[in-house]
Structure formats: structure tokens, C-alpha cells
Protein backbone atom coordinates (compact mmCIF):
# COMPACT_ATOMS: atom_id res chain seq x y z
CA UNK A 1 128.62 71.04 124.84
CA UNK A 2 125.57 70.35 122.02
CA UNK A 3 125.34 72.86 119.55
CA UNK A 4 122.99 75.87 119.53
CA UNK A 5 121.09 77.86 117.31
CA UNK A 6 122.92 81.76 116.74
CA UNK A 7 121.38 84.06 119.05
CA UNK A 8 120.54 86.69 116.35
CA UNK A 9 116.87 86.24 115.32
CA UNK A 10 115.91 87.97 112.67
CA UNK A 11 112.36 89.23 111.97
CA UNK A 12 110.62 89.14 108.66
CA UNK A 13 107.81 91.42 108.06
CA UNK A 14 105.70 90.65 105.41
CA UNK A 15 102.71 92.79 104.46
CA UNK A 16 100.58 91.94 102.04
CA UNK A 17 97.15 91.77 102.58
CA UNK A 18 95.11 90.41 99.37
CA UNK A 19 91.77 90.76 98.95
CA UNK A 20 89.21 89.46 96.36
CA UNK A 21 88.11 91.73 93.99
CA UNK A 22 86.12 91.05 90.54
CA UNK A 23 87.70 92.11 87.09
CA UNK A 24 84.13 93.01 85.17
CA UNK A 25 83.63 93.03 81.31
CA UNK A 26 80.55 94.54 80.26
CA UNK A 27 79.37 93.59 76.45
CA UNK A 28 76.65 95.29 74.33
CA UNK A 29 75.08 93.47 71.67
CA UNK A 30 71.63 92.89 70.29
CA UNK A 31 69.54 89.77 70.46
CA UNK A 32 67.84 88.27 67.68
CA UNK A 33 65.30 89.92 67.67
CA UNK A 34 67.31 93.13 67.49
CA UNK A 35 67.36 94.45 71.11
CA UNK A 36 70.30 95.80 72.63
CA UNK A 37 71.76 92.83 75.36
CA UNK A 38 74.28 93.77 77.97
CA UNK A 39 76.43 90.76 78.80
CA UNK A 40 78.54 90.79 82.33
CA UNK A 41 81.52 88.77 82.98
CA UNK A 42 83.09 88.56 86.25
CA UNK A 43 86.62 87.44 86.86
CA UNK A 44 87.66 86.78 90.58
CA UNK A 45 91.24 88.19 91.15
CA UNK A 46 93.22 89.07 93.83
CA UNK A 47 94.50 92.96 95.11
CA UNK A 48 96.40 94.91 97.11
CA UNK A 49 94.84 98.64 98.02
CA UNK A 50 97.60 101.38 97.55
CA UNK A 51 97.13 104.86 98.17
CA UNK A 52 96.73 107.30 95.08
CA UNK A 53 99.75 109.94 95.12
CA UNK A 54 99.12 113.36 96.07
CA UNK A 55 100.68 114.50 92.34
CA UNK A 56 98.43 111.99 90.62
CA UNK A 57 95.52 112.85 92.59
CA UNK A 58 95.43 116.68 91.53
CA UNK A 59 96.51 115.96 87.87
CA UNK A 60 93.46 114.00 87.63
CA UNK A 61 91.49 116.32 89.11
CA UNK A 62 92.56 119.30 86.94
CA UNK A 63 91.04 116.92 83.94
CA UNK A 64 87.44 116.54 85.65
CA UNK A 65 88.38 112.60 87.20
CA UNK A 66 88.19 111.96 90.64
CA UNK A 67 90.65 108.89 91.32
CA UNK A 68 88.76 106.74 94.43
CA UNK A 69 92.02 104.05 94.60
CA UNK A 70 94.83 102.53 93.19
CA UNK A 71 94.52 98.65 93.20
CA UNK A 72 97.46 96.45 92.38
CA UNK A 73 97.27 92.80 91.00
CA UNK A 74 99.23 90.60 89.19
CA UNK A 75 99.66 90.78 85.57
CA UNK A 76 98.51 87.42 84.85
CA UNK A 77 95.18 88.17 86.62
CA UNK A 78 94.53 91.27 84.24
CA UNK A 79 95.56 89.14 81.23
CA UNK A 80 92.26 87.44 81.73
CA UNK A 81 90.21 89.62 81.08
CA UNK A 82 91.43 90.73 77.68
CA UNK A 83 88.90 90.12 75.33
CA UNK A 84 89.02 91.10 71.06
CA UNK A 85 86.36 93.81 70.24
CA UNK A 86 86.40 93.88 66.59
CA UNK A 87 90.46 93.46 65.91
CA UNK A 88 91.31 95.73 69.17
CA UNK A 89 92.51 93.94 72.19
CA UNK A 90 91.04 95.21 75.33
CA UNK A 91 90.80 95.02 79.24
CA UNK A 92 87.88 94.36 81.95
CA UNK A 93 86.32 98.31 82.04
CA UNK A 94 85.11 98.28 85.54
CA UNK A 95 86.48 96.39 89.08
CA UNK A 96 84.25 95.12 92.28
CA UNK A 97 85.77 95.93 95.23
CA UNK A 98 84.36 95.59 98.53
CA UNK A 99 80.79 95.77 98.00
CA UNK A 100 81.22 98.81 95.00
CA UNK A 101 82.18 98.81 91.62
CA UNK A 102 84.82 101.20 90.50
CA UNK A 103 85.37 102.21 86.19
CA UNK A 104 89.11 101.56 85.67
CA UNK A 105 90.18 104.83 84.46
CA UNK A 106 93.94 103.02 83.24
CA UNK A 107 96.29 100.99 84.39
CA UNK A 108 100.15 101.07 84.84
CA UNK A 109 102.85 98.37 84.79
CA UNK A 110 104.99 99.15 87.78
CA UNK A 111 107.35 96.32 87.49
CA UNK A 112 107.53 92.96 85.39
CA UNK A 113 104.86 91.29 87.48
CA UNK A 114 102.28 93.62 88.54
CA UNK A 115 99.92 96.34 87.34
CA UNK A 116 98.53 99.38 89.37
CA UNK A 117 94.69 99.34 88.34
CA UNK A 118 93.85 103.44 88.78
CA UNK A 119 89.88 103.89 89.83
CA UNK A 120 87.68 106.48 89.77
């Protein structure tokens, strides 16, 4: 009698849908001349659309901020976009996200690897 597989098939689920998205960092700075210059720098990343909590949603809105999504990536990806302004170490300001761009009101570390990017 050959040997068989078990008949117990077990079914793995995976969702994760990632999309492409665009980290943006938007510099001002003046030319020689002496006219103000607004440099954009786009860095392709990939996300995962969450839903924005119910509790989150109307804490925001008590403070005049209307959160649109919650986008999740992977901390690595949001490490490249920090950038030194003066001696302060900061983060891409605004995210493109299918076909609209969204300021990044903050962002919160929800486990080792990835970050929840709030929008508004």
C-alpha cells in the first residue's frame, strides 16, 4: 500500500494587499538669487489601508483634524525619508496615495516592524 498524504488540508489565508504609495518631502529654500525654491522628493513605498478607529476618529475631530486614513508600512520604508533640518531629524510631511496626496498628521509604531501613518 504506497503512502499518502494526511487527509487534513489546512487553509492559509493571507491578506495583505500592498499598494504603492509615495513618501513626499517638501523643502523650502531660496535660490541664488534670493527667491524662495520648493524642492519635492518622492519616495516609492509600499502600504496597507487600515481603517481609522471610531475613538481616534472623534478625538481628532474634537481638535479641528479630520483623519481621511490610516496607512501602514514598514519601518524601514519611513526611515527613508528622514532627512536633518537644521540639527532636527524629521519625516516625509505629506503621502500620495491613489491619485491624492494626504499631510501625515503623525505616525505610530504598532509593533517592531511597522508604523501606522495617520492622514488627514
Amino acid at each position: 500500500m504506497p503512502w499518502r498524504y494526511p487527509v487534513i488540508i489546512r487553509r492559509w489565508v493571507v491578506i495583505s494587499v500592498d499598494e504603492e504609495a509615495k513618501l513626499l518631502i517638501i523643502t523650502n529654500s531660496k535660490d541664488t538669487d534670493g527667491f524662495p525654491v520648493t524642492e519635492k522628493q518622492e519616495i516609492p513605498v509600499f502600504v496597507r489601508q487600515k481603517s481609522v478607529t471610531r475613538a481616534e476618529f472623534y478625538e481628532a475631530l474634537r481638535s479641528n483634524i479630520q483623519i481621511k486614513m490610516v496607512l501602514e508600512t514598514r519601518r524601514e520604508d519611513w526611515e527613508l525619508s528622514a532627512h536633518m533640518v537644521g540639527k532636527k531629524k524629521e519625516y516625509a510631511s505629506q503621502i500620495e496615495y491613489d491619485g491624492s496626496v494626504y499631510d501625515i498628521v503623525r505616525t505610530y509604531r504598532n509593533d517592531k516592524s511597522m508604523i501606522e501613518i495617520i492622514c488627514s
